[in-house]
Protein backbone atom coordinates (compact mmCIF):
# COMPACT_ATOMS: atom_id res chain seq x y z
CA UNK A 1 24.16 30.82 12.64
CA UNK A 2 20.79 31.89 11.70
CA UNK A 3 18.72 34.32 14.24
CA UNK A 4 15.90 32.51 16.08
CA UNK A 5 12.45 34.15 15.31
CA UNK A 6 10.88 34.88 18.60
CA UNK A 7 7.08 34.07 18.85
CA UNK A 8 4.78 34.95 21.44
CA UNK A 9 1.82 33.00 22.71
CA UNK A 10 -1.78 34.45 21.89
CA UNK A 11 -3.38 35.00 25.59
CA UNK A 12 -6.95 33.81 25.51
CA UNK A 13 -9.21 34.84 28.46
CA UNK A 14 -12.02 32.78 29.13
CA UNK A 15 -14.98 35.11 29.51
CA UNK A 16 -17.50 34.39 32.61
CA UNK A 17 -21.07 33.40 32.12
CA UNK A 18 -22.43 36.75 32.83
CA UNK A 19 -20.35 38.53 29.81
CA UNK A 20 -21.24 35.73 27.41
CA UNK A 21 -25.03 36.52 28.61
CA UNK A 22 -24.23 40.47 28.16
CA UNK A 23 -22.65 39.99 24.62
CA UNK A 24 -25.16 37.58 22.84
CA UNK A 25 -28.05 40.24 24.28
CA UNK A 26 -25.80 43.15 22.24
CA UNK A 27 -25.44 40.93 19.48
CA UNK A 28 -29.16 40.22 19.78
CA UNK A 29 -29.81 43.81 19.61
CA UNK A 30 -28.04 44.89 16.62
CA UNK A 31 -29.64 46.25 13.33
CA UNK A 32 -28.59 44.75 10.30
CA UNK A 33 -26.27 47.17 9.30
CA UNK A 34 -24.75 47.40 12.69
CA UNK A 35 -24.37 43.66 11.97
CA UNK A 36 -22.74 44.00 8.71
CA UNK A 37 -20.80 47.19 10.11
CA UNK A 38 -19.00 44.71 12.60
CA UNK A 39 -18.43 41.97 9.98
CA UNK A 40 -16.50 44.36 7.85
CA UNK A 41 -14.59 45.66 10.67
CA UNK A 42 -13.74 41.85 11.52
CA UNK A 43 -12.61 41.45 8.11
CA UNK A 44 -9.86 44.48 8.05
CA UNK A 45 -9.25 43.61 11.30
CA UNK A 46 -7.90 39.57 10.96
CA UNK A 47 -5.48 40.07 8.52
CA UNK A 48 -3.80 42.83 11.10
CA UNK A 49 -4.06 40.35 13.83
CA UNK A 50 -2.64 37.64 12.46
CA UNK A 51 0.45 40.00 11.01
CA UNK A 52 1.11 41.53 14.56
CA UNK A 53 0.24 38.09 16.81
CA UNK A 54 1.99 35.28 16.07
CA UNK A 55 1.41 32.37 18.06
CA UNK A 56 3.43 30.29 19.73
CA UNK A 57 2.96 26.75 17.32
CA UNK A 58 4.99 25.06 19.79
CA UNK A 59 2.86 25.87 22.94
CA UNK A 60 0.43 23.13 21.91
CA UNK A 61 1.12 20.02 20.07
CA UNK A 62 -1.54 20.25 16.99
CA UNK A 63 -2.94 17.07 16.26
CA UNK A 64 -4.26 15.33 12.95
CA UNK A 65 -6.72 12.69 12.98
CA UNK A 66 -5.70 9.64 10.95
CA UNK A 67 -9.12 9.94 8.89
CA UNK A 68 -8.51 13.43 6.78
CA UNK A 69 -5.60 11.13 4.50
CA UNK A 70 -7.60 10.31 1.70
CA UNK A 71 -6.20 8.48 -1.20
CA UNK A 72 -7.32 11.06 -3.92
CA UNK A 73 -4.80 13.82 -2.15
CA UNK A 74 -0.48 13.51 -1.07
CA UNK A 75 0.10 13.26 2.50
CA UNK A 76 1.41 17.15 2.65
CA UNK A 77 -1.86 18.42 1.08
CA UNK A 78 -3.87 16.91 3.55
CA UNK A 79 -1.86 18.26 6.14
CA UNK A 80 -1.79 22.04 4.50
CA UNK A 81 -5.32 21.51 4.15
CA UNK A 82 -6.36 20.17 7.26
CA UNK A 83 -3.79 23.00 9.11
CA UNK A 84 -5.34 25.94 7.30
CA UNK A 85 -9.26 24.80 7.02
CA UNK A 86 -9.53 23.47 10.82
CA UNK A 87 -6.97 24.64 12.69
CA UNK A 88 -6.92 28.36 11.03
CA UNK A 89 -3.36 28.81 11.17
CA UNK A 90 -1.76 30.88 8.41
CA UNK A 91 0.25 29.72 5.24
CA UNK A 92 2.97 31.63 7.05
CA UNK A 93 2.38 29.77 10.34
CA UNK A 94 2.39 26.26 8.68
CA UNK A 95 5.46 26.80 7.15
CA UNK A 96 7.16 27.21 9.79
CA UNK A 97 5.33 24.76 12.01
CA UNK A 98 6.42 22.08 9.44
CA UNK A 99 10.06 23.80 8.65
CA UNK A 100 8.99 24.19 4.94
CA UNK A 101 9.47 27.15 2.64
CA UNK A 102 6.18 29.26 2.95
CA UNK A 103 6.13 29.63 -1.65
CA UNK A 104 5.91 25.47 -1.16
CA UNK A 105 3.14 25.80 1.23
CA UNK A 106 1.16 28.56 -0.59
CA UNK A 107 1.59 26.30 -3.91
CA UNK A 108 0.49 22.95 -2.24
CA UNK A 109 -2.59 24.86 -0.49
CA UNK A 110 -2.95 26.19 -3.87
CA UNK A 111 -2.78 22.64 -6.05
CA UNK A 112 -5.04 21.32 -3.74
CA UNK A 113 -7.60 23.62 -3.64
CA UNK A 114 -7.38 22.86 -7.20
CA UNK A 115 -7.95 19.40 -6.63
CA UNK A 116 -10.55 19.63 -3.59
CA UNK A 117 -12.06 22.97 -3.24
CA UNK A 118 -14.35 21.39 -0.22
CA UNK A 119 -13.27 21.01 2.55
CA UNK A 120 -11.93 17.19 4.35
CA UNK A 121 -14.64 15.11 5.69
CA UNK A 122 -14.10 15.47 9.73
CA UNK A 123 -14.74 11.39 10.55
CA UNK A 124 -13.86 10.07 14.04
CA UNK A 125 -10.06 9.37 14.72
CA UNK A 126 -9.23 6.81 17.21
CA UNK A 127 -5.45 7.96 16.07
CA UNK A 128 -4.18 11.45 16.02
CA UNK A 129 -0.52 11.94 14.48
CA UNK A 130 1.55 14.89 15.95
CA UNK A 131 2.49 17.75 13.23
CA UNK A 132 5.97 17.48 14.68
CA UNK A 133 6.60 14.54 13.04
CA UNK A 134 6.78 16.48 9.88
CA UNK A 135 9.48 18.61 10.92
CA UNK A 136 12.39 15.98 9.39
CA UNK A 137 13.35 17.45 6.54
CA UNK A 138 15.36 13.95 5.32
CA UNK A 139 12.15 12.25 4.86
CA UNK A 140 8.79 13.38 2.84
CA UNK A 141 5.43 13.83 4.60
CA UNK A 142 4.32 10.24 3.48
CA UNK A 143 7.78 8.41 4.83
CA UNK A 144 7.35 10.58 8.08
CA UNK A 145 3.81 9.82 8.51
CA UNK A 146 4.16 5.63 7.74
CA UNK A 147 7.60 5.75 9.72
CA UNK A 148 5.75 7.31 12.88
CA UNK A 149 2.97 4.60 12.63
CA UNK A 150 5.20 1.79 11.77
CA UNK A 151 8.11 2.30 14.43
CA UNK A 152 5.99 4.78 17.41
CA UNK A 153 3.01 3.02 17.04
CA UNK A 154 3.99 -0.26 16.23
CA UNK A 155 1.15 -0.78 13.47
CA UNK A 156 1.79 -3.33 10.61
CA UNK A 157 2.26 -2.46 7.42
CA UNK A 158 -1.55 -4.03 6.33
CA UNK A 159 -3.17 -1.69 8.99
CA UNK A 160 -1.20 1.24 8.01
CA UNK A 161 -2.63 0.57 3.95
CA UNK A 162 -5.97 0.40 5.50
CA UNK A 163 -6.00 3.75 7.49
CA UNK A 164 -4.43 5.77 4.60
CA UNK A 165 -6.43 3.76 2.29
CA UNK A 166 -3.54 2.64 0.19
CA UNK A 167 -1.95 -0.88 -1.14
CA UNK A 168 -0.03 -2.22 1.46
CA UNK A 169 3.09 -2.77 -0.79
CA UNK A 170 3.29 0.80 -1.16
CA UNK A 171 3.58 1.12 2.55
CA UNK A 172 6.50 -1.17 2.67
CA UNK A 173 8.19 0.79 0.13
CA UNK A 174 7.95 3.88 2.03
CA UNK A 175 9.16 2.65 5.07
CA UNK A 176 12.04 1.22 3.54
CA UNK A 177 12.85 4.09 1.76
CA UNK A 178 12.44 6.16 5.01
CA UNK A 179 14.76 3.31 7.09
CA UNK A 180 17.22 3.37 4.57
CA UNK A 181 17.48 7.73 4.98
CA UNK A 182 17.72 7.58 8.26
CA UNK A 183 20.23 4.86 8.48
CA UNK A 184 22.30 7.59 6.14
């Protein structure tokens, strides 16, 4: 049996009116090297923080709109990319929000920064797919992603080719490859 890694939840408090008044008037009021001064310290700072705080991934269900899967990238680079650009959650974090090795991770984000070093187009989502359904390990990204939106959501297999802009054969071929490991 393998220990359980214990992760704590990242307490936000939601500052009043009044302080967010106070801070923008001491931000307002710094010189520009006080302002570069603080922008340094930030940067030693975040890679501490995110060492010593790791947040709870499971506390809130992350969400990925429907829109980011672009043709030109595979289904996991999206999601590494979308993860790490919008949601700013570490490689480290990602790997094990999606229960993959953290080298894989590192050398997707890494391919496709290759690929795309912009970042996705944000377009609005009518559909937003759960990251937990990438936590099967028997099925890839893609046969995860087209089995949630064929069987959860009940799309056909035309509408499914349409969102992920691909050919709607190749859908079917997914999700009978992903029917036919589960049924294992």
């Amino acid at each position: 049996m393998g220990r359980k890694r214990i992760m704590y939840v990242k307490e936000r408090e939601i500052p009043t009116q009044e302080a967010l008044k106070n801070a923008i008037s001491l931000l307002n009021n710094l010189s520009k090297k006080e302002r570069k001064d603080l922008e340094n310290i930030k940067n030693i700072l975040s890679p501490i923080l995110e060492k010593y705080e790791a947040i709870d991934l499971e506390a809130r269900e992350i969400k990925i709109p429907i829109a980011i899967f672009i043709n030109e990238l595979t289904i996991l680079e999206t999601i590494v990319k979308y993860l790490k650009e919008e949601e700013n959650l570490s490689l480290r974090n990602i790997s094990i929000l999606l229960k993959r090795d953290e080298r894989n991770i590192w050398h997707t984000y890494d391919n496709v920064n290759k690929k795309r070093p912009n970042r996705l187009k944000s377009e609005i989502s009518e559909i937003f797919i759960p990251v937990s359904i990438f936590e099967n390990r028997k099925l890839s990204a893609f046969e995860n992603l087209v089995s949630y939106l064929k069987t959860d959501l009940g799309l056909r297999f035309s509408e499914i080719a349409t969102l992920l802009g691909r050919d709607a054969r190749t859908i079917w071929t997914i999700w009978s490859r992903a029917r036919k490991k589960n049924a294992k």
